[in-house]
PDB file of N, CA and C in Angstrom:
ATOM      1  N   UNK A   1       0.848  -1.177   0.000  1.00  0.00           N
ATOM      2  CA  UNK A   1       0.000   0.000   0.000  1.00  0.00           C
ATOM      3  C   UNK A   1       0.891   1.235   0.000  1.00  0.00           C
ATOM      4  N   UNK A   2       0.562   2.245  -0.727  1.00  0.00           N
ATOM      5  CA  UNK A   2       1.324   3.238  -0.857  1.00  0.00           C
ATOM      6  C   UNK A   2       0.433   4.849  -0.713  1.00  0.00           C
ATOM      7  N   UNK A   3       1.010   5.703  -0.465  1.00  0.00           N
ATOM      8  CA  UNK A   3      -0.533   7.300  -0.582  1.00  0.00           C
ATOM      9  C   UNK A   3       0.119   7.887  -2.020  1.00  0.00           C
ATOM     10  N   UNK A   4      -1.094   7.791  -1.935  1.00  0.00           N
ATOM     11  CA  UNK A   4      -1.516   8.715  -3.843  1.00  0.00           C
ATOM     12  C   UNK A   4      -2.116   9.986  -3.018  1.00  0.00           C
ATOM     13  N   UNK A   5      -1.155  11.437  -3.462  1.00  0.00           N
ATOM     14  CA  UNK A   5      -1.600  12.209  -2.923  1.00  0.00           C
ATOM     15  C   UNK A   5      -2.114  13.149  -4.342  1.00  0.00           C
ATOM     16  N   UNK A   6      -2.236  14.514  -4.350  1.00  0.00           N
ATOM     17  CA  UNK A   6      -2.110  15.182  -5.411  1.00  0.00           C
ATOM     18  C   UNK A   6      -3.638  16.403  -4.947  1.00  0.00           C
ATOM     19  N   UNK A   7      -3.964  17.382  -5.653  1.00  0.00           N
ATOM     20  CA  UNK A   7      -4.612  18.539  -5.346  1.00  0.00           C
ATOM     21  C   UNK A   7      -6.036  18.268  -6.560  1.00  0.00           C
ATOM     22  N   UNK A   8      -6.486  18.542  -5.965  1.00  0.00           N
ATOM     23  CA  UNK A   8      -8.095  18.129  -6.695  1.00  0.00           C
ATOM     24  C   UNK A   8      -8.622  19.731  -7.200  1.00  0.00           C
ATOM     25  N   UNK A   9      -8.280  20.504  -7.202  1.00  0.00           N
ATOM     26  CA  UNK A   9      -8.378  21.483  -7.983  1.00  0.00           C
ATOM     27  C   UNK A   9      -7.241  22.109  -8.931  1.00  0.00           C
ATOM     28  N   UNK A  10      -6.238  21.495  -8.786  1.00  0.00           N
ATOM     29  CA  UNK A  10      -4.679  21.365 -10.043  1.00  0.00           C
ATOM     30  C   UNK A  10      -5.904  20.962 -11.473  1.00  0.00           C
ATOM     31  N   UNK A  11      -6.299  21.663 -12.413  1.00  0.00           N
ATOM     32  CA  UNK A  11      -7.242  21.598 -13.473  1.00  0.00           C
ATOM     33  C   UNK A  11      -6.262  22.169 -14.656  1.00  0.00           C
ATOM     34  N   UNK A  12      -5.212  22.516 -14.332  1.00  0.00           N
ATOM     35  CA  UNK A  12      -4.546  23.616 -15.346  1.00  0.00           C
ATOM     36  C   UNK A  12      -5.111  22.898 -17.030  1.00  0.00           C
ATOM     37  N   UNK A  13      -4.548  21.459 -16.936  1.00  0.00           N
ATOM     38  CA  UNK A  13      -4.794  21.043 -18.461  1.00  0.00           C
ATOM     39  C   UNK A  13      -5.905  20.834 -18.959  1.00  0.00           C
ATOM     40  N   UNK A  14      -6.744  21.103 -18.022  1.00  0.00           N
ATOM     41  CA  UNK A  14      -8.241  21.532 -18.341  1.00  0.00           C
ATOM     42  C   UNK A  14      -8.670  22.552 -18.724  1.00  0.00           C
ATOM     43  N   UNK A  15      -8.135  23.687 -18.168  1.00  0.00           N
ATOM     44  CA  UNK A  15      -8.906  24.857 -18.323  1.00  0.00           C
ATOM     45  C   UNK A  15      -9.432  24.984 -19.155  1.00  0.00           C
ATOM     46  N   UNK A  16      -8.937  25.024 -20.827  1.00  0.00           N
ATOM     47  CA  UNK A  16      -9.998  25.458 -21.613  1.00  0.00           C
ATOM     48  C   UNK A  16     -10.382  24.413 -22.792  1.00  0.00           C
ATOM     49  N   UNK A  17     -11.320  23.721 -21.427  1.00  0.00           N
ATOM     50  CA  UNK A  17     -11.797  22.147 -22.129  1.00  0.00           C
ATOM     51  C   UNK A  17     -12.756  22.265 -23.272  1.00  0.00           C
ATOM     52  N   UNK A  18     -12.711  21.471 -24.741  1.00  0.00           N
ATOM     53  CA  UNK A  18     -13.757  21.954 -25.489  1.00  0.00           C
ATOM     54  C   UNK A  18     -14.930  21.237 -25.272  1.00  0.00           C
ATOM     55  N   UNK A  19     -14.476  19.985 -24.567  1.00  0.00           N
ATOM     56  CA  UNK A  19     -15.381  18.987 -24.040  1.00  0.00           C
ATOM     57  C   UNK A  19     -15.487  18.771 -22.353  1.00  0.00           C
ATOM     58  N   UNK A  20     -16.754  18.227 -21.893  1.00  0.00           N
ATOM     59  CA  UNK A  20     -16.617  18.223 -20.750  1.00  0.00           C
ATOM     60  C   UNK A  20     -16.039  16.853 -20.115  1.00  0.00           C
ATOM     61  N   UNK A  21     -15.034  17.313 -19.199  1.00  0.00           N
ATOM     62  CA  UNK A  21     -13.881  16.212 -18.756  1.00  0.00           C
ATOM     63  C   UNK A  21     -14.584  15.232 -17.477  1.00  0.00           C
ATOM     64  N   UNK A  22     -14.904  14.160 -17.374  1.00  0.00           N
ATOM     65  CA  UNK A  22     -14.533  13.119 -16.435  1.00  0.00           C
ATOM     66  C   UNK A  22     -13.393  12.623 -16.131  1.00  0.00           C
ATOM     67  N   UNK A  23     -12.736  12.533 -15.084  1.00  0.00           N
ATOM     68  CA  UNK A  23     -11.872  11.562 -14.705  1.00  0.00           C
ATOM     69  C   UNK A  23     -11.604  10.962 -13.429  1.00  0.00           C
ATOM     70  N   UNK A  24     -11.901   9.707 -13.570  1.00  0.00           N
ATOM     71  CA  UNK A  24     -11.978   8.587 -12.300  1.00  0.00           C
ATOM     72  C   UNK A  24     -10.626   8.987 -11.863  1.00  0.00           C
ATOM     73  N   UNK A  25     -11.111   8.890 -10.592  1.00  0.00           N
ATOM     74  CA  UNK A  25      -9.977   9.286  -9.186  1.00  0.00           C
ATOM     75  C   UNK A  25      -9.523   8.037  -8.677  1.00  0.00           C
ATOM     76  N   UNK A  26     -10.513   7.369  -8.091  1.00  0.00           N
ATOM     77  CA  UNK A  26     -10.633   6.110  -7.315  1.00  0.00           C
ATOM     78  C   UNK A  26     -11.607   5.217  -7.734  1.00  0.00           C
ATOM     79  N   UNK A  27     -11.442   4.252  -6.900  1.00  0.00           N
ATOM     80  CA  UNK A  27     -12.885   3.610  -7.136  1.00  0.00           C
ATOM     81  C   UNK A  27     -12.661   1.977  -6.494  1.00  0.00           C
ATOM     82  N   UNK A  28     -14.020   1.438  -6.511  1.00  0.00           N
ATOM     83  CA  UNK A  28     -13.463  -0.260  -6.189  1.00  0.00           C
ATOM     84  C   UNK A  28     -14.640  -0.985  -6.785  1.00  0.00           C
ATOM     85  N   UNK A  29     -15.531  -1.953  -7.388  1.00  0.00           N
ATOM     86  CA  UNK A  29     -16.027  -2.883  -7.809  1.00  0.00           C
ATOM     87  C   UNK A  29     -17.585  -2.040  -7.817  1.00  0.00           C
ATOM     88  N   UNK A  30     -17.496  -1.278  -5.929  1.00  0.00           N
ATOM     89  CA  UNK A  30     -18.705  -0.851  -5.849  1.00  0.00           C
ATOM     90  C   UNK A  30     -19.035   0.630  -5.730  1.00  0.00           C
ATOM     91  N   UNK A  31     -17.709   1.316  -6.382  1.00  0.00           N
ATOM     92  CA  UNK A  31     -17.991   2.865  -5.642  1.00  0.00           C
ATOM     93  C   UNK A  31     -16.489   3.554  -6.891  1.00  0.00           C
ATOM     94  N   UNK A  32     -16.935   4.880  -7.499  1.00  0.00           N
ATOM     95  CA  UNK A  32     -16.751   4.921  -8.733  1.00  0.00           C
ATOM     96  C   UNK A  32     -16.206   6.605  -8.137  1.00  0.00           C
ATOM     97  N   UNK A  33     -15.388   7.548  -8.112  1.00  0.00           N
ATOM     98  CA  UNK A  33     -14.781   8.615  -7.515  1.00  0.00           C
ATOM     99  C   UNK A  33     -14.527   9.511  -8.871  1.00  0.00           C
ATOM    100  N   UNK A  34     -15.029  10.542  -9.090  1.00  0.00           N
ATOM    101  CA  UNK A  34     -14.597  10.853 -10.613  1.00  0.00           C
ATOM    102  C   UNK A  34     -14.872  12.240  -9.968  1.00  0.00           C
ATOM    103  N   UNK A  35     -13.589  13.462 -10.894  1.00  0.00           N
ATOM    104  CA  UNK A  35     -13.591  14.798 -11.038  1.00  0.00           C
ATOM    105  C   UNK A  35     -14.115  14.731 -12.433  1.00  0.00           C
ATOM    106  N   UNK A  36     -15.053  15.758 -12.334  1.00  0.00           N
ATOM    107  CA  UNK A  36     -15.605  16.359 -13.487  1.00  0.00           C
ATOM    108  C   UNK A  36     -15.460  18.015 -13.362  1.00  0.00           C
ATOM    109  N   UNK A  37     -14.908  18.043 -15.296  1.00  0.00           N
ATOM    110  CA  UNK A  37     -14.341  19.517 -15.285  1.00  0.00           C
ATOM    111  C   UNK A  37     -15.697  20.124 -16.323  1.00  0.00           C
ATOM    112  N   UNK A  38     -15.607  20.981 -16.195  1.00  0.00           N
ATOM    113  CA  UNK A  38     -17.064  21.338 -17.910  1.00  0.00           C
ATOM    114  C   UNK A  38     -16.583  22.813 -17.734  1.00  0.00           C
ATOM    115  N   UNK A  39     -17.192  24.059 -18.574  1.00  0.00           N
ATOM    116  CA  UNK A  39     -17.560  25.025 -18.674  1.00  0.00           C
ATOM    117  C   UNK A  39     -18.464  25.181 -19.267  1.00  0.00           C
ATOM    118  N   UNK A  40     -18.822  26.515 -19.701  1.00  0.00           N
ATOM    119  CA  UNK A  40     -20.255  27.056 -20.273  1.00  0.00           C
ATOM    120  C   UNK A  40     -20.089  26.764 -21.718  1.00  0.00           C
ATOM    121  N   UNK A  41     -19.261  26.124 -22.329  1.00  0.00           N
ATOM    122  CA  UNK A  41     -19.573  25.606 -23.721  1.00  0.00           C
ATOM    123  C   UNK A  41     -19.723  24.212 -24.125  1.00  0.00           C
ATOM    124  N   UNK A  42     -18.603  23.587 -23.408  1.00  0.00           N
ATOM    125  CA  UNK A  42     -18.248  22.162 -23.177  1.00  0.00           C
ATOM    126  C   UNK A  42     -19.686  21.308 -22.158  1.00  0.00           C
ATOM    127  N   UNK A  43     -20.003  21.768 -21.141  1.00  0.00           N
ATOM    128  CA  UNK A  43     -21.124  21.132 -20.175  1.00  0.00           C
ATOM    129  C   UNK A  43     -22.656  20.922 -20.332  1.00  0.00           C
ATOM    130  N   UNK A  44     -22.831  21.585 -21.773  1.00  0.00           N
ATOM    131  CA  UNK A  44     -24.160  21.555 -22.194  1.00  0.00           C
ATOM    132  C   UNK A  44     -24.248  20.713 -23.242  1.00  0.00           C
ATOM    133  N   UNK A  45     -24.835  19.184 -23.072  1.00  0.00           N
ATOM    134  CA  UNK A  45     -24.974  18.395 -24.627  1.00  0.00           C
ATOM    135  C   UNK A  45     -26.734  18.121 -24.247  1.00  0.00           C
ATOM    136  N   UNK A  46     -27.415  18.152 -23.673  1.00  0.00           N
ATOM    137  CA  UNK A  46     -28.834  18.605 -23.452  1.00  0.00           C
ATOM    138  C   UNK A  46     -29.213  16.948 -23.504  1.00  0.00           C
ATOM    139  N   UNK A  47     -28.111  16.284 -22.888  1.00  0.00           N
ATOM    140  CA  UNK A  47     -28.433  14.581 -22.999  1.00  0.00           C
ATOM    141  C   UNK A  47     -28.744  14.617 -21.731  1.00  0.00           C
ATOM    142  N   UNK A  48     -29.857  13.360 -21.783  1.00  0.00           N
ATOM    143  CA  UNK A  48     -30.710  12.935 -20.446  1.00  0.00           C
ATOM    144  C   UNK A  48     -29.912  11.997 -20.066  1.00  0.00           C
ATOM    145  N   UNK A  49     -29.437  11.824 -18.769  1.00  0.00           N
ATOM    146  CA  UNK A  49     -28.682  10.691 -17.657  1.00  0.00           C
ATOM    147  C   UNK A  49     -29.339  10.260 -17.455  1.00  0.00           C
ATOM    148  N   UNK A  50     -29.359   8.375 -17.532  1.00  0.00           N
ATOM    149  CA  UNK A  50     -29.925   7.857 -16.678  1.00  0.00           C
ATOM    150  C   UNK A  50     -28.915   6.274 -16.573  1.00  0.00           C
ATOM    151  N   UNK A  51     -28.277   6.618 -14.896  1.00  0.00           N
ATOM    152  CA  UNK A  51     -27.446   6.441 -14.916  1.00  0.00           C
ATOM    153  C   UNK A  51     -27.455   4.179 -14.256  1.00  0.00           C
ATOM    154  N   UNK A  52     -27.507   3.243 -13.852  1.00  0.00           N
ATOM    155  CA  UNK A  52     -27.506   2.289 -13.295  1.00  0.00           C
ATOM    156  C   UNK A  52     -27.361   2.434 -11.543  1.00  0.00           C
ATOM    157  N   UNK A  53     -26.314   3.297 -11.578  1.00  0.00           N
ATOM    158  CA  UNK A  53     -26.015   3.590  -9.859  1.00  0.00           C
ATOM    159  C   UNK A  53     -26.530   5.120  -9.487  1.00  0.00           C
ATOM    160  N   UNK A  54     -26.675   5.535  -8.190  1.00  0.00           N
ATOM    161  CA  UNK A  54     -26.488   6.103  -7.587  1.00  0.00           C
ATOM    162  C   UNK A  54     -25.727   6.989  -7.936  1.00  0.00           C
ATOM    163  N   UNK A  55     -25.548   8.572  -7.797  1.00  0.00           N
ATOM    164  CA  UNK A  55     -24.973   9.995  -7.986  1.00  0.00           C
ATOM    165  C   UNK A  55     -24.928  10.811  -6.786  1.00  0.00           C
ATOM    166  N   UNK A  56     -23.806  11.093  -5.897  1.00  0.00           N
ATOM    167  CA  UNK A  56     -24.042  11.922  -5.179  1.00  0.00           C
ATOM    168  C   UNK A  56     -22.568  12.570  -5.614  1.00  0.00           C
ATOM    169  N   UNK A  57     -23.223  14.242  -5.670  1.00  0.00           N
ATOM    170  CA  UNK A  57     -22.533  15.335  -6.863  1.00  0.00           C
ATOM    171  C   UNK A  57     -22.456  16.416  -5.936  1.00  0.00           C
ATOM    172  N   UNK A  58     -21.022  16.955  -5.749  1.00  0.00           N
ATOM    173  CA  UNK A  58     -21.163  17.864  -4.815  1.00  0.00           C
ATOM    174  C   UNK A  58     -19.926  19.379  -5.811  1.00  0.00           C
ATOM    175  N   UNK A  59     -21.104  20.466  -6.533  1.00  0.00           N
ATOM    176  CA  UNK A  59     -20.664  21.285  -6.914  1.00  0.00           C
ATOM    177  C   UNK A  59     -18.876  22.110  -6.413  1.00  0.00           C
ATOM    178  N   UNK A  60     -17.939  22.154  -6.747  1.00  0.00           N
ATOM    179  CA  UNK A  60     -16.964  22.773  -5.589  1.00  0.00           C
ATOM    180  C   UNK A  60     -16.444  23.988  -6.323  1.00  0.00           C
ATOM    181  N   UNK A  61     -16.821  24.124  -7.845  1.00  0.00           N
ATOM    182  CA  UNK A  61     -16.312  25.579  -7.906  1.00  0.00           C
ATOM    183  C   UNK A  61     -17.436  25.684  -9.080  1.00  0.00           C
ATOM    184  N   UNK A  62     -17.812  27.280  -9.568  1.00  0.00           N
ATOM    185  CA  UNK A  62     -18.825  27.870 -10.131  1.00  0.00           C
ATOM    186  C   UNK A  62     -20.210  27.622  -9.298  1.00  0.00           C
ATOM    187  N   UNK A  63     -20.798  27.676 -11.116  1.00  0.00           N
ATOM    188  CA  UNK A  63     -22.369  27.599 -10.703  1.00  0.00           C
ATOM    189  C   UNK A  63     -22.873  26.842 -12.278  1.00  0.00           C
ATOM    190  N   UNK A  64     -24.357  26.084 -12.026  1.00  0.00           N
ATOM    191  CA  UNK A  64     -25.205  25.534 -12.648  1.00  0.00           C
ATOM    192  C   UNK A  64     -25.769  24.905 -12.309  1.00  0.00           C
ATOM    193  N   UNK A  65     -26.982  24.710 -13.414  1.00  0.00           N
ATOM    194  CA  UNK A  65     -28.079  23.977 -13.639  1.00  0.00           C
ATOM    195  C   UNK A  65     -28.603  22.918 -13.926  1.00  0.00           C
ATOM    196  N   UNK A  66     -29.160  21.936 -12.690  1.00  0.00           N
ATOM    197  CA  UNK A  66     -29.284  20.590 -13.396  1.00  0.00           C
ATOM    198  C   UNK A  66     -31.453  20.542 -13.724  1.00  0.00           C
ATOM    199  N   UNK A  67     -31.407  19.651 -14.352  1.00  0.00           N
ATOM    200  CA  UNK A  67     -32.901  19.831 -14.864  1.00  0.00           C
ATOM    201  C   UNK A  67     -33.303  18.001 -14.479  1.00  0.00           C
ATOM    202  N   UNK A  68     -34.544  17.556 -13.908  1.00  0.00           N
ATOM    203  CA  UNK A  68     -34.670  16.483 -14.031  1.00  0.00           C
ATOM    204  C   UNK A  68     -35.851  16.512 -14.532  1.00  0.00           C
ATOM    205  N   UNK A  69     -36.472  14.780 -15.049  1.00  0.00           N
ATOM    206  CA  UNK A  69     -37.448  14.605 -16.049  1.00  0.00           C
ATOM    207  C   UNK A  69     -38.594  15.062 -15.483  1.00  0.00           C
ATOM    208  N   UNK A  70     -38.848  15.251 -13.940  1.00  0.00           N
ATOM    209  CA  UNK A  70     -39.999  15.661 -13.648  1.00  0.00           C
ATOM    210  C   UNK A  70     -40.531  16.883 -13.680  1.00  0.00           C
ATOM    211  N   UNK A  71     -39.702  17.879 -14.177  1.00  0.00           N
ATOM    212  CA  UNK A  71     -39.244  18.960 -14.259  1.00  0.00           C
ATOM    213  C   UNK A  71     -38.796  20.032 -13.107  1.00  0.00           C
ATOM    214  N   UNK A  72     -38.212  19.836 -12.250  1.00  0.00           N
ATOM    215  CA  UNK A  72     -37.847  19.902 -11.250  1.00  0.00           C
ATOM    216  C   UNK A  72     -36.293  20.063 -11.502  1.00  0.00           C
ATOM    217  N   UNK A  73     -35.936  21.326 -11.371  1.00  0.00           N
ATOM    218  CA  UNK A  73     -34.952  22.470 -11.908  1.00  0.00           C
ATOM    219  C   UNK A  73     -34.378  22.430 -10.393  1.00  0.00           C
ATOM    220  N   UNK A  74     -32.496  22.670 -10.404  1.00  0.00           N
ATOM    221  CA  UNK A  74     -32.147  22.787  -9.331  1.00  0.00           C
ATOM    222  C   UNK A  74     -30.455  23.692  -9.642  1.00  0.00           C
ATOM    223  N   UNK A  75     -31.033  24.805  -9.475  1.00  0.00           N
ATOM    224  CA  UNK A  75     -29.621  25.678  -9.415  1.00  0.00           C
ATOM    225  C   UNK A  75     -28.543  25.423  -8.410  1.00  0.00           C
ATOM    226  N   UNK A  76     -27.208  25.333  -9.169  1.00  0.00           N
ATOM    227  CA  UNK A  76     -26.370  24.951  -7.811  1.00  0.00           C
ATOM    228  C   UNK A  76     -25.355  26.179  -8.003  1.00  0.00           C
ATOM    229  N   UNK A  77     -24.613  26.367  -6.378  1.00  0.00           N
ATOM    230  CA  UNK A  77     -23.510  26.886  -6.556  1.00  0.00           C
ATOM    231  C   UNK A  77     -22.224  26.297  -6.201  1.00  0.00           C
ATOM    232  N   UNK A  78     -21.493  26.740  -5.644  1.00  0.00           N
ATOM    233  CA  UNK A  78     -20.003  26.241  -4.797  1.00  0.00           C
ATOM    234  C   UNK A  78     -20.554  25.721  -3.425  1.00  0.00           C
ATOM    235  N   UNK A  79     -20.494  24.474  -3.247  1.00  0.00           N
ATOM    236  CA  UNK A  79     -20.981  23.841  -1.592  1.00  0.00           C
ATOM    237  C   UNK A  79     -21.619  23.228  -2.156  1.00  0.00           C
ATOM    238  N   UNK A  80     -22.600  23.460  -2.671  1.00  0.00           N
ATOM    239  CA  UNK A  80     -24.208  22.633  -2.896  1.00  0.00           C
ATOM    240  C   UNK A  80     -24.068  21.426  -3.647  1.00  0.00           C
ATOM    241  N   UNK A  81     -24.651  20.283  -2.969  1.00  0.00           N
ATOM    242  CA  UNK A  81     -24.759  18.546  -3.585  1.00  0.00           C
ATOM    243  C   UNK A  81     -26.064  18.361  -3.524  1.00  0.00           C
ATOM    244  N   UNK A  82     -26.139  17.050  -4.069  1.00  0.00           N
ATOM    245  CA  UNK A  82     -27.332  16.287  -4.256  1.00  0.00           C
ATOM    246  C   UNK A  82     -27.091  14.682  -4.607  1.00  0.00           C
ATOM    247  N   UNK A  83     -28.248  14.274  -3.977  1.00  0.00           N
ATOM    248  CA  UNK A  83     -28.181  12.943  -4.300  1.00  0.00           C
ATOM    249  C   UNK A  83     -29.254  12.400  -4.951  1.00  0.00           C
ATOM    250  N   UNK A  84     -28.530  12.112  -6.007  1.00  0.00           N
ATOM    251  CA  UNK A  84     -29.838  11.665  -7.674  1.00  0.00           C
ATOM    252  C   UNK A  84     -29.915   9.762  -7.566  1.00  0.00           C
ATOM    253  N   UNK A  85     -31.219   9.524  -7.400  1.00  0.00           N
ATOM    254  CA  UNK A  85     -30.629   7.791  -7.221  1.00  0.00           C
ATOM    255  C   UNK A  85     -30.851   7.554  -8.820  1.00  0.00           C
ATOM    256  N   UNK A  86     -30.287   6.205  -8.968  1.00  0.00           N
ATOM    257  CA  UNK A  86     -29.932   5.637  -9.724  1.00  0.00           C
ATOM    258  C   UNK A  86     -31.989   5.450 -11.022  1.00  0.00           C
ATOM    259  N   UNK A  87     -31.670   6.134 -12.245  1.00  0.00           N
ATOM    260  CA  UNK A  87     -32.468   5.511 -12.923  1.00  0.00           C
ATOM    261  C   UNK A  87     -33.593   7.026 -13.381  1.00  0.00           C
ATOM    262  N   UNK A  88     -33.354   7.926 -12.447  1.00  0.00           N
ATOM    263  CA  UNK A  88     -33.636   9.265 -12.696  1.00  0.00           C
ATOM    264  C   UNK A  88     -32.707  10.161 -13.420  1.00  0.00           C
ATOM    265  N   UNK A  89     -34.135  10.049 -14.310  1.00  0.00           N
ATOM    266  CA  UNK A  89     -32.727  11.001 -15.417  1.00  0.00           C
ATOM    267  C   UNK A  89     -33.391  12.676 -15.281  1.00  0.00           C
ATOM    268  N   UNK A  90     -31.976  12.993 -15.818  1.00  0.00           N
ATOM    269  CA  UNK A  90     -31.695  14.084 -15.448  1.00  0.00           C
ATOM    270  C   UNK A  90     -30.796  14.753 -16.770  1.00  0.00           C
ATOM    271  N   UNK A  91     -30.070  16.167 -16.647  1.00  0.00           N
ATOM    272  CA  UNK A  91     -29.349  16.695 -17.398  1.00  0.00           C
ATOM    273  C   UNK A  91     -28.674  17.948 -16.698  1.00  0.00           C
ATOM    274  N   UNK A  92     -27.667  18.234 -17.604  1.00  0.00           N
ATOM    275  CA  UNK A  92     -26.973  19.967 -17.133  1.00  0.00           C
ATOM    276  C   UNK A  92     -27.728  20.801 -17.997  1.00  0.00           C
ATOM    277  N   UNK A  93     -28.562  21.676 -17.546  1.00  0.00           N
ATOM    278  CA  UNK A  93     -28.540  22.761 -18.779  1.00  0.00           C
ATOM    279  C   UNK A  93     -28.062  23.967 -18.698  1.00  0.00           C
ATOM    280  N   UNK A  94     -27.121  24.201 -17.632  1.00  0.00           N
ATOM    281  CA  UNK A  94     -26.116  25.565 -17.819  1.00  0.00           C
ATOM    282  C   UNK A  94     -24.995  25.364 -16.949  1.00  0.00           C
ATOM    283  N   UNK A  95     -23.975  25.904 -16.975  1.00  0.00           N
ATOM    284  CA  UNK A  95     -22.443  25.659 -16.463  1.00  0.00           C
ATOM    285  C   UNK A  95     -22.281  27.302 -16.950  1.00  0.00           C
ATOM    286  N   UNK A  96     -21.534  27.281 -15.682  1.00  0.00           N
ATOM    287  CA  UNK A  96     -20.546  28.629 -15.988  1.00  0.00           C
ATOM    288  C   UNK A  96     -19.155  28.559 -16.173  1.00  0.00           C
ATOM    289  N   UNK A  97     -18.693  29.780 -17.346  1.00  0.00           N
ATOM    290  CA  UNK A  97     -17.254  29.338 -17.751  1.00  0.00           C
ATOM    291  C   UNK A  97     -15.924  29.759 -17.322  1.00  0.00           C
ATOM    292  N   UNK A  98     -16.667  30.980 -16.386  1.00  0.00           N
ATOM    293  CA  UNK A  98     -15.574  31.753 -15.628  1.00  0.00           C
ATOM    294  C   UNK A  98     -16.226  31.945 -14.175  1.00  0.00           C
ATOM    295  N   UNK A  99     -15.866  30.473 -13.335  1.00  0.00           N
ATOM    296  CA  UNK A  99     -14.968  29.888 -13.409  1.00  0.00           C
ATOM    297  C   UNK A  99     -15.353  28.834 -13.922  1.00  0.00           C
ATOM    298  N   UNK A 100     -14.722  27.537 -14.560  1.00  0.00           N
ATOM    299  CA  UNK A 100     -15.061  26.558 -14.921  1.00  0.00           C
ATOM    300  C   UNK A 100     -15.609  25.594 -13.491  1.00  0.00           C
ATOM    301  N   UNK A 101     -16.645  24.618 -14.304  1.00  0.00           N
ATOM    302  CA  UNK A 101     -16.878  24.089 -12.872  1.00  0.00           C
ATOM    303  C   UNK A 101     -16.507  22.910 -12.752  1.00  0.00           C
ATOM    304  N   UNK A 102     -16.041  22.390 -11.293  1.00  0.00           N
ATOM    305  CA  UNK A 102     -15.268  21.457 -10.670  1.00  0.00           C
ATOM    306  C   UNK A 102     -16.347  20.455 -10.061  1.00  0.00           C
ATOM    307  N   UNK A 103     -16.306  19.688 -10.541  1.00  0.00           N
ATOM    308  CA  UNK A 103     -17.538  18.563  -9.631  1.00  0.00           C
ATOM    309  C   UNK A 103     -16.872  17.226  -9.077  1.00  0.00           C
ATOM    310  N   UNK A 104     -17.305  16.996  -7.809  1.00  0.00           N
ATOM    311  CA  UNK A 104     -16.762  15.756  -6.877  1.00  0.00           C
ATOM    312  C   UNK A 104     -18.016  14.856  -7.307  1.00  0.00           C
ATOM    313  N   UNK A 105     -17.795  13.498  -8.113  1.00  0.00           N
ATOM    314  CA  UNK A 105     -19.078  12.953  -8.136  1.00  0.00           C
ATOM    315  C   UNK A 105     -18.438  11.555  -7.070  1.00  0.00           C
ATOM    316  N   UNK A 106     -19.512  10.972  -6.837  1.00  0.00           N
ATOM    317  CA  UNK A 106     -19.411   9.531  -6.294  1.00  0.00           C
ATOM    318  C   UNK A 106     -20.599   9.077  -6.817  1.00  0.00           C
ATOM    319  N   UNK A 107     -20.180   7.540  -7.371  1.00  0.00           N
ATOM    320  CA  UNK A 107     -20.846   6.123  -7.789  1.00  0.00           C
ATOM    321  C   UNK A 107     -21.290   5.222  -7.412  1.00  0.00           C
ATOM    322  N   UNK A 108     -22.474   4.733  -7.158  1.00  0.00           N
ATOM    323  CA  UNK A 108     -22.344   3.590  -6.414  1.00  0.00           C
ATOM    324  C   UNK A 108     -23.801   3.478  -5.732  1.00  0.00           C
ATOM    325  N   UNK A 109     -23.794   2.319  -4.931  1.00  0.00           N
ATOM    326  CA  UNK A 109     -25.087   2.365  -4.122  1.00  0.00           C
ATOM    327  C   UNK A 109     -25.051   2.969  -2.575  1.00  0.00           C
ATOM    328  N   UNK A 110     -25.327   4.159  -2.746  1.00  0.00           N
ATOM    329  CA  UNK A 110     -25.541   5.536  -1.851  1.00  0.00           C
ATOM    330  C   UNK A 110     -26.570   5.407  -0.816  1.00  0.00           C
ATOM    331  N   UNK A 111     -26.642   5.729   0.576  1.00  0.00           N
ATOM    332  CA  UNK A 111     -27.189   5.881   1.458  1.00  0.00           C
ATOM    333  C   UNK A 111     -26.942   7.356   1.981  1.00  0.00           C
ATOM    334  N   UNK A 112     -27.887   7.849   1.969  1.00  0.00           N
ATOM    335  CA  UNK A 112     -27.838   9.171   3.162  1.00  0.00           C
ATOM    336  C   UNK A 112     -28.144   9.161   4.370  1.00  0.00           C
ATOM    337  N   UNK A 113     -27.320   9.017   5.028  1.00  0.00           N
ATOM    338  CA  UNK A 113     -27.455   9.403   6.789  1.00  0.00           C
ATOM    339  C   UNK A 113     -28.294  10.342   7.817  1.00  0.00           C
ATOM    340  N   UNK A 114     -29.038  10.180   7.833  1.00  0.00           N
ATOM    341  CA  UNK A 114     -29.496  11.866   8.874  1.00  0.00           C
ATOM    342  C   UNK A 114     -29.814  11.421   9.886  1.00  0.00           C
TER     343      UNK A 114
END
């Protein structure tokens, strides 16, 4: 076992993505860790998710818009998550490009605690 360290907002070769970037961090059989990069040109393909697992998405830099099928609109900013279960689709329909936005997603079969 060894530590994999590194800075989760280091985006430089992202910045001016023409497409919007995924990339798996971690993960294990049952749980899927991915940075997602987008901006306001790249983050809009107006495709409906509907994903097998579980989504819990926690905005960490900008702002946007996710839309789900029920129509039930949910503006996010910097802080703000959500947890989309698995099979509800959904979409982005706005990203902002200055700053580009940074998303912490996790995969998997999700429980919320309260």
């Amino acid at each position: 076992m060894y530590l994999h360290t590194g800075n989760f907002f280091n985006v430089n070769h992202l910045e001016n993505v023409e497409k919007e970037r995924m990339e798996r961090m971690a993960g294990s059989a049952h749980l899927c860790i991915e940075r997602i990069v987008s901006n306001g040109e790249s983050g809009i393909n107006n495709k409906w998710y509907d994903q097998d697992n579980d989504e819990w998405v926690i905005l960490l830099k900008g702002k946007a818009v996710l839309e789900f099928e029920d129509n039930l609109t949910l503006e996010l900013t910097e802080g703000d998550y959500v947890l989309i279960p698995a099979h509800l689709r959904h979409k982005v329909t706005e990203v902002s490009r200055k700053p580009n936005c940074i998303w912490l997603a996790l995969h998997g079969d999700i429980k919320i605690f309260e």
